[in-house]
Each structure stands twice: as C-alpha cells, then as structure tokens.
C-alpha atoms as a PDB file:
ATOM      1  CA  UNK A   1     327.029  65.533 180.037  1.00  0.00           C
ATOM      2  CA  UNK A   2     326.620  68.172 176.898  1.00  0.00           C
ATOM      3  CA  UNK A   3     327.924  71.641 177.592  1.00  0.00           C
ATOM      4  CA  UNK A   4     325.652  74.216 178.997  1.00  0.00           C
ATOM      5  CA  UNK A   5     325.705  77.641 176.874  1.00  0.00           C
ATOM      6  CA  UNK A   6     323.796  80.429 179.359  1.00  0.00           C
ATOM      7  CA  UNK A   7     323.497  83.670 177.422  1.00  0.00           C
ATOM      8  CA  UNK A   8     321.675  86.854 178.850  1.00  0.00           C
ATOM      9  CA  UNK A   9     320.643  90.609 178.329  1.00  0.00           C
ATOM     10  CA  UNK A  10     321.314  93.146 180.537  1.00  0.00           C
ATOM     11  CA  UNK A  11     320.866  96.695 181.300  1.00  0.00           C
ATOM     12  CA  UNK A  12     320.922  97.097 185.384  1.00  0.00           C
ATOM     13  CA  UNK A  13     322.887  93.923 185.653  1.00  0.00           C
ATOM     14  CA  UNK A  14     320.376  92.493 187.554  1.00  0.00           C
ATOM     15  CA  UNK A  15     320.343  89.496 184.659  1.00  0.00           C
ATOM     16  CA  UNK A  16     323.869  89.249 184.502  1.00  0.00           C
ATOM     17  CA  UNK A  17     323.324  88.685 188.525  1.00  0.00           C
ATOM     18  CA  UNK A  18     321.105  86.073 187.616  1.00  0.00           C
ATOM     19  CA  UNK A  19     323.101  84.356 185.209  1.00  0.00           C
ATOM     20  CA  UNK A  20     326.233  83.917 187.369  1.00  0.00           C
ATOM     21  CA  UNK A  21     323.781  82.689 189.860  1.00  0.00           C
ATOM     22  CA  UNK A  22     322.538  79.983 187.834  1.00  0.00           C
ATOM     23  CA  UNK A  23     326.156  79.007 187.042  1.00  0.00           C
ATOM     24  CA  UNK A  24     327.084  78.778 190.572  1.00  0.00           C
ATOM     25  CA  UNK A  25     324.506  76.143 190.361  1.00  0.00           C
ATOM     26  CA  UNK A  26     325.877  74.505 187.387  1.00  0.00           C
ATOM     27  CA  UNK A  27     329.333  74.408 188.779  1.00  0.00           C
ATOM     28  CA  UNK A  28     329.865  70.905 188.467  1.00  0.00           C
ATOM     29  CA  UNK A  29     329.163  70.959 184.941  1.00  0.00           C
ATOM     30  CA  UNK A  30     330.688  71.976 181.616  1.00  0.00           C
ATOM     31  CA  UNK A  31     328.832  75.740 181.389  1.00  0.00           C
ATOM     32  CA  UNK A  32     329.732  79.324 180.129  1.00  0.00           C
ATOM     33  CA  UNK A  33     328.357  82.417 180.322  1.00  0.00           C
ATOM     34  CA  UNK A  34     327.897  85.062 177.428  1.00  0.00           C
ATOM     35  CA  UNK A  35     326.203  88.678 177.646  1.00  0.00           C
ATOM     36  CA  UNK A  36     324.199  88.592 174.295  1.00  0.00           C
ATOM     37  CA  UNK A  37     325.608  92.351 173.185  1.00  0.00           C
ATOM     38  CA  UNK A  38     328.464  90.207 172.233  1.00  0.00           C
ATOM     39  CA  UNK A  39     326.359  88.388 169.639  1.00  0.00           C
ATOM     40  CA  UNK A  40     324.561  84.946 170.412  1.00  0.00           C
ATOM     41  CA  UNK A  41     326.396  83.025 167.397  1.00  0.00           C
ATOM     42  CA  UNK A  42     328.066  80.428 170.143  1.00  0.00           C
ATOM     43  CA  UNK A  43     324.167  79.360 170.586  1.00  0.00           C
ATOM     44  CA  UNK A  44     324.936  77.366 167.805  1.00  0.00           C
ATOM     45  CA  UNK A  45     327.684  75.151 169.655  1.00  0.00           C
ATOM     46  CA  UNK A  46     325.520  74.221 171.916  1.00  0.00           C
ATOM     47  CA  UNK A  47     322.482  71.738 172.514  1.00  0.00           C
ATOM     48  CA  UNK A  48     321.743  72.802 175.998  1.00  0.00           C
ATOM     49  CA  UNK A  49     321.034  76.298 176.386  1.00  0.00           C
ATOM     50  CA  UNK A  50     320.029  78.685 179.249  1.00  0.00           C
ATOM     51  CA  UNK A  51     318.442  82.042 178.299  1.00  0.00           C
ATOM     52  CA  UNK A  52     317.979  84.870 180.999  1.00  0.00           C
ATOM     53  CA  UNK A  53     316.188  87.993 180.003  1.00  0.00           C
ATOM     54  CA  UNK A  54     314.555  90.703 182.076  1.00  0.00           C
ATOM     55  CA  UNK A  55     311.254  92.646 180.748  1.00  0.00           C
ATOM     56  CA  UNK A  56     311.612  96.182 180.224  1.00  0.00           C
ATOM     57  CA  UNK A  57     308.816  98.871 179.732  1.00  0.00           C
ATOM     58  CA  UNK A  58     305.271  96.921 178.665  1.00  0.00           C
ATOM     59  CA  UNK A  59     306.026  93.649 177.886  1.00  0.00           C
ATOM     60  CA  UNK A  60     309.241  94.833 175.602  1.00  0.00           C
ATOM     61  CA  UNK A  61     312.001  92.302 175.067  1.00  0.00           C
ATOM     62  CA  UNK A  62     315.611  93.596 176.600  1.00  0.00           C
ATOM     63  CA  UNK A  63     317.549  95.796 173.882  1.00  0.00           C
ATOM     64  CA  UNK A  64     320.529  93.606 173.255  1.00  0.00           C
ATOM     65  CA  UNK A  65     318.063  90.237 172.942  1.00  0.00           C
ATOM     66  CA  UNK A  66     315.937  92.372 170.187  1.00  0.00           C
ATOM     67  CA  UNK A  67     318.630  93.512 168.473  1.00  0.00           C
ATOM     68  CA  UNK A  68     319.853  89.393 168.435  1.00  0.00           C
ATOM     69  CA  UNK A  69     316.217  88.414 167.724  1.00  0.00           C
ATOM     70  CA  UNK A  70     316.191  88.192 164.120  1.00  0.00           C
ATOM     71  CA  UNK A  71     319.151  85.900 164.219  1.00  0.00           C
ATOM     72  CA  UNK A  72     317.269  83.778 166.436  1.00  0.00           C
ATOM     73  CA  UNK A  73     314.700  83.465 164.832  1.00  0.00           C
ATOM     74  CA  UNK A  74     316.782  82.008 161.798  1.00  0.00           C
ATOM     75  CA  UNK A  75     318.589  79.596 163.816  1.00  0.00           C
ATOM     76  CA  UNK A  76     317.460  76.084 164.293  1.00  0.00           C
ATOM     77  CA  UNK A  77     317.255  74.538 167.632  1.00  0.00           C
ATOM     78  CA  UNK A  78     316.017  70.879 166.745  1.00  0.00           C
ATOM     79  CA  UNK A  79     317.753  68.542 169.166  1.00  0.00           C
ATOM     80  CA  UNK A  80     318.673  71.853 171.296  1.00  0.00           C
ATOM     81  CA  UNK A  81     317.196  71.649 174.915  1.00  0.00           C
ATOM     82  CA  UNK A  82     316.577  75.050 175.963  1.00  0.00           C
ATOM     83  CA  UNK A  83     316.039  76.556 179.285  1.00  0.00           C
ATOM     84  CA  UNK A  84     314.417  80.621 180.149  1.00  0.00           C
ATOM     85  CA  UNK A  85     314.914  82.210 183.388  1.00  0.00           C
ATOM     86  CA  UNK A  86     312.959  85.894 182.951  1.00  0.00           C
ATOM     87  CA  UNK A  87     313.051  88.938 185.631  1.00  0.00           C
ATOM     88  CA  UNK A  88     310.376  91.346 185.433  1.00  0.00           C
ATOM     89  CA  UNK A  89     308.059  93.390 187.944  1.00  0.00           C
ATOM     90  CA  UNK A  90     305.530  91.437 188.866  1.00  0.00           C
ATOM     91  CA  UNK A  91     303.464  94.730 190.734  1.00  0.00           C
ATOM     92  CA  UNK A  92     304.594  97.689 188.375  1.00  0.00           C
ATOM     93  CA  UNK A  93     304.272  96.159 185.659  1.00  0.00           C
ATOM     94  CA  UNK A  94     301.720  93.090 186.465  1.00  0.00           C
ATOM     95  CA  UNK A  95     299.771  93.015 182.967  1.00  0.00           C
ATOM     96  CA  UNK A  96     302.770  92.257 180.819  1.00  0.00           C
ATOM     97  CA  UNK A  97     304.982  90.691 183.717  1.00  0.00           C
ATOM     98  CA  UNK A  98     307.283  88.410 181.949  1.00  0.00           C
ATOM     99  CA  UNK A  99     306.594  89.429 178.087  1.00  0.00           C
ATOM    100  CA  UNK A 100     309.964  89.086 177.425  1.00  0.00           C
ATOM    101  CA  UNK A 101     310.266  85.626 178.148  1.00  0.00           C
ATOM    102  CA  UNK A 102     307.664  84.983 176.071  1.00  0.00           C
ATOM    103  CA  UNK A 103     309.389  86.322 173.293  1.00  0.00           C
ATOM    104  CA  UNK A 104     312.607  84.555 173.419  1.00  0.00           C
ATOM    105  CA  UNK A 105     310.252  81.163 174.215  1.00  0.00           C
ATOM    106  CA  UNK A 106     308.447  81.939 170.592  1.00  0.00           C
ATOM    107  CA  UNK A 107     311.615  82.499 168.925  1.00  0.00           C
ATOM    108  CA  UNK A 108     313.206  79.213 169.944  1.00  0.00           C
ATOM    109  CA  UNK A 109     309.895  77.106 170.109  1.00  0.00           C
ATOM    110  CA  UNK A 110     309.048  77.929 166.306  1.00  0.00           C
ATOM    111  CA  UNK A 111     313.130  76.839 165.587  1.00  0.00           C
ATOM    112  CA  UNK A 112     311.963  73.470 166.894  1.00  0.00           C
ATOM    113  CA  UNK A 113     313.495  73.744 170.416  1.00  0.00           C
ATOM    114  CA  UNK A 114     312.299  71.770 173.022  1.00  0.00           C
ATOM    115  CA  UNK A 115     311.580  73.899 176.326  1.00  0.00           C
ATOM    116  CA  UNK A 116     312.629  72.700 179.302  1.00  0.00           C
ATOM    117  CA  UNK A 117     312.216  74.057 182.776  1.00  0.00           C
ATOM    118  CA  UNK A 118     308.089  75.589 182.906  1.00  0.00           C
ATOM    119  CA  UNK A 119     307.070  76.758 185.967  1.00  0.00           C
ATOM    120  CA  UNK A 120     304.275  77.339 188.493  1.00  0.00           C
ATOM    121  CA  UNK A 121     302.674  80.994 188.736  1.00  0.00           C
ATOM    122  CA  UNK A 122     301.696  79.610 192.119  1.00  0.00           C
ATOM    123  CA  UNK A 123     302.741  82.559 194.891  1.00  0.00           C
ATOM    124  CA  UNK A 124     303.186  85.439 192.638  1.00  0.00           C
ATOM    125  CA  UNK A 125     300.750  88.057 191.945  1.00  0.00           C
ATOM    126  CA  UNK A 126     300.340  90.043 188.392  1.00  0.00           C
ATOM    127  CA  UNK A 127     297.463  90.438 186.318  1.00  0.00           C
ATOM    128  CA  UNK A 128     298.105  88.856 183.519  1.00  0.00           C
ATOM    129  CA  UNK A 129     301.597  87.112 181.773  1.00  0.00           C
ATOM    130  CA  UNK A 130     301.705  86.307 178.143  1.00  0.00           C
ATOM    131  CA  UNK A 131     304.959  83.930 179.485  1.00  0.00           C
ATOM    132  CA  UNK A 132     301.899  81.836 181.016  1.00  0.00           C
ATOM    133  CA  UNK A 133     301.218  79.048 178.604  1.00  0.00           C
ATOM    134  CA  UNK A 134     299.016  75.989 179.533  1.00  0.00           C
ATOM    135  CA  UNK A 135     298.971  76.960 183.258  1.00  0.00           C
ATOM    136  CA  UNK A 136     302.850  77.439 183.264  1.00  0.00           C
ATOM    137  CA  UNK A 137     305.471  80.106 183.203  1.00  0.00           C
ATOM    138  CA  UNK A 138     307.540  79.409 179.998  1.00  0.00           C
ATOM    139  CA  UNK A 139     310.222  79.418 182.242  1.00  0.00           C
ATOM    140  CA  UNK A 140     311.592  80.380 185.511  1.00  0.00           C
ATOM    141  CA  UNK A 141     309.933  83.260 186.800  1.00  0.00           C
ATOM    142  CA  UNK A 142     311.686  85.965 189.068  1.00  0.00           C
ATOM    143  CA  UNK A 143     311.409  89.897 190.254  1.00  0.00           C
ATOM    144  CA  UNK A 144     314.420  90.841 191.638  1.00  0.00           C
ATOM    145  CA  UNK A 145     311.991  94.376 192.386  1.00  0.00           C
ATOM    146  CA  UNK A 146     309.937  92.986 195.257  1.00  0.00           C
ATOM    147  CA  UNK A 147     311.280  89.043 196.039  1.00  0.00           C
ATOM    148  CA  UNK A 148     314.767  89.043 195.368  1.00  0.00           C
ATOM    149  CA  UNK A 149     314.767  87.139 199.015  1.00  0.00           C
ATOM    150  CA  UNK A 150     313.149  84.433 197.259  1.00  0.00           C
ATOM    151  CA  UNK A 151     315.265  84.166 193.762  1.00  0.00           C
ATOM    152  CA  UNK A 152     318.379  82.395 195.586  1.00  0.00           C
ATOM    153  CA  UNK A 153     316.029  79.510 196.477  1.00  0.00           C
ATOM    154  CA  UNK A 154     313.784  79.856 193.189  1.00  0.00           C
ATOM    155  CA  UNK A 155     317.067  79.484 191.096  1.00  0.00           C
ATOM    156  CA  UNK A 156     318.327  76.335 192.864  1.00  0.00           C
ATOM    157  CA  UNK A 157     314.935  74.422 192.542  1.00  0.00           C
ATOM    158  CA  UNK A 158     314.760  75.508 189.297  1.00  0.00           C
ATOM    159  CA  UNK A 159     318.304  74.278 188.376  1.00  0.00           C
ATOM    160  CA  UNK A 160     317.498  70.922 190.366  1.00  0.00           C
ATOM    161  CA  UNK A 161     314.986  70.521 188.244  1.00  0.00           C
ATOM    162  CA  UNK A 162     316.257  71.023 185.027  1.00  0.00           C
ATOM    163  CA  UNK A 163     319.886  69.305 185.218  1.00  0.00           C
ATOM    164  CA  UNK A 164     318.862  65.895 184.942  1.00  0.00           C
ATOM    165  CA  UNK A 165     317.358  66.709 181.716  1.00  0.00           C
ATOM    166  CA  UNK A 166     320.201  68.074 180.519  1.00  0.00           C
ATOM    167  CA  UNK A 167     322.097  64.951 181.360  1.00  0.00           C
ATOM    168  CA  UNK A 168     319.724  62.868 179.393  1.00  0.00           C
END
C-alpha cells in the first residue's frame, strides 16, 4: 500500500479533530498528518491524498487552504488519488454548505486528480451545496455544528469505503 498524505485547514480545530479522526482510521496504514499553514509542498510525495477543509463565512474556502490555493492549482495530480472530507453548517449556513470543498475538489480535479470518496446528501438538510456534483457530495460531508453525534460513524464508513481504493 502507497502512503496516505492527509493535510487540513483549521481555525477552531474542529478540522484538525477531523483529521486525527480519519487517521485513527487509517492506523494500519502508512499515513501522516500536516496542518496546511505549514505549506502543502509534501502533497507532492504523495499519490494518495486526504484533504479536510471546513467552510467559513458564505461558501469561503478556510484561510490557510486559500492562501495554499494558488500552489495547488499549479501542481499536478495525474496518477494522485485524492480524497475530501469538508465540515460546514449545514442550517446556518445551508445555501453555500460545503463551498469549500468544492473549491479544493476544482483545484485538484482540473490538475488531473482522480476523486475518490463522493458521497450521498441523503439525511442532511441545506438548501443548496455547490460540493453537490452529479447527485453527490464531492466528498465526505460533515457539521460538527448540529451532528457531530453522527461524524464518528460518517468518518469510518467513509474510510471503509475509500481504503481499498487506495490499496489498488
């Protein structure tokens, strides 16, 4: 199995949270962790990748992914799996809930990565989510606001799901 690279933005450290969360999962496997303030540079050493990223204000990417953004966008991801876990406020904010993701999922898609690990908007309740493409979430989608009771449960599913692709 190829190394697993999870990198994520945080301001509350609700992401962070996340991201150690999603590691627990991964324990078994060959994965670090890396806040994104510290640059995303080591997203080149990788080919399987794990971005978490909450949504702040109206659809507005996290400060410390924005600032990385640019770089992103120059970086090529062909032969790169890559995975998006987003948190956002599915009530407050439920007509840009998720934006975020979609932002990082543009980024990487149009450097030729291949997305992994879509999800249902089945059981949640916004208005509208530019991170739904084609009936899916562009990745995992969670609101550690109102059902952090169900994110332990939504991460491990999630992770189920996307580890044997990793291992492919």
């Amino acid at each position: 199995m190829k190394k697993i690279g999870i990198f994520y933005g945080t301001n509350s450290g609700k992401s962070s949270a996340v991201a150690e969360e999603i590691e627990f999962y991964l324990k078994k496997e060959q994965v670090k962790l890396y806040d994104v303030k510290e640059g995303v540079e080591a997203v080149e050493d990788y080919e399987n990748l794990i971005f978490v990223t909450p949504t702040y204000g109206v659809g507005e990417l996290q400060p410390d992914w924005e600032a990385r953004l640019p770089k992103l966008q120059n970086m090529d991801f062909k032969g790169k799996l890559v995975a998006l876990a987003g948190l956002g406020n599915q009530l407050a904010f439920g007509e840009s809930y998720l934006g975020g993701l979609r932002i990082l999922y543009d980024a990487v898609v149009e450097g030729g990565a291949a997305i992994i690990g879509r999800t249902s908007p089945e059981g949640y309740v916004y208005k509208e989510s530019f991170a739904v493409k084609d009936g899916l979430f562009v990745g995992l989608a969670l609101d550690e606001d109102n059902e952090s009771v169900k994110t332990p449960d939504r991460i491990k599913h999630w992770v189920s799901s996307i580890l044997p692709l990793f291992r492919d």
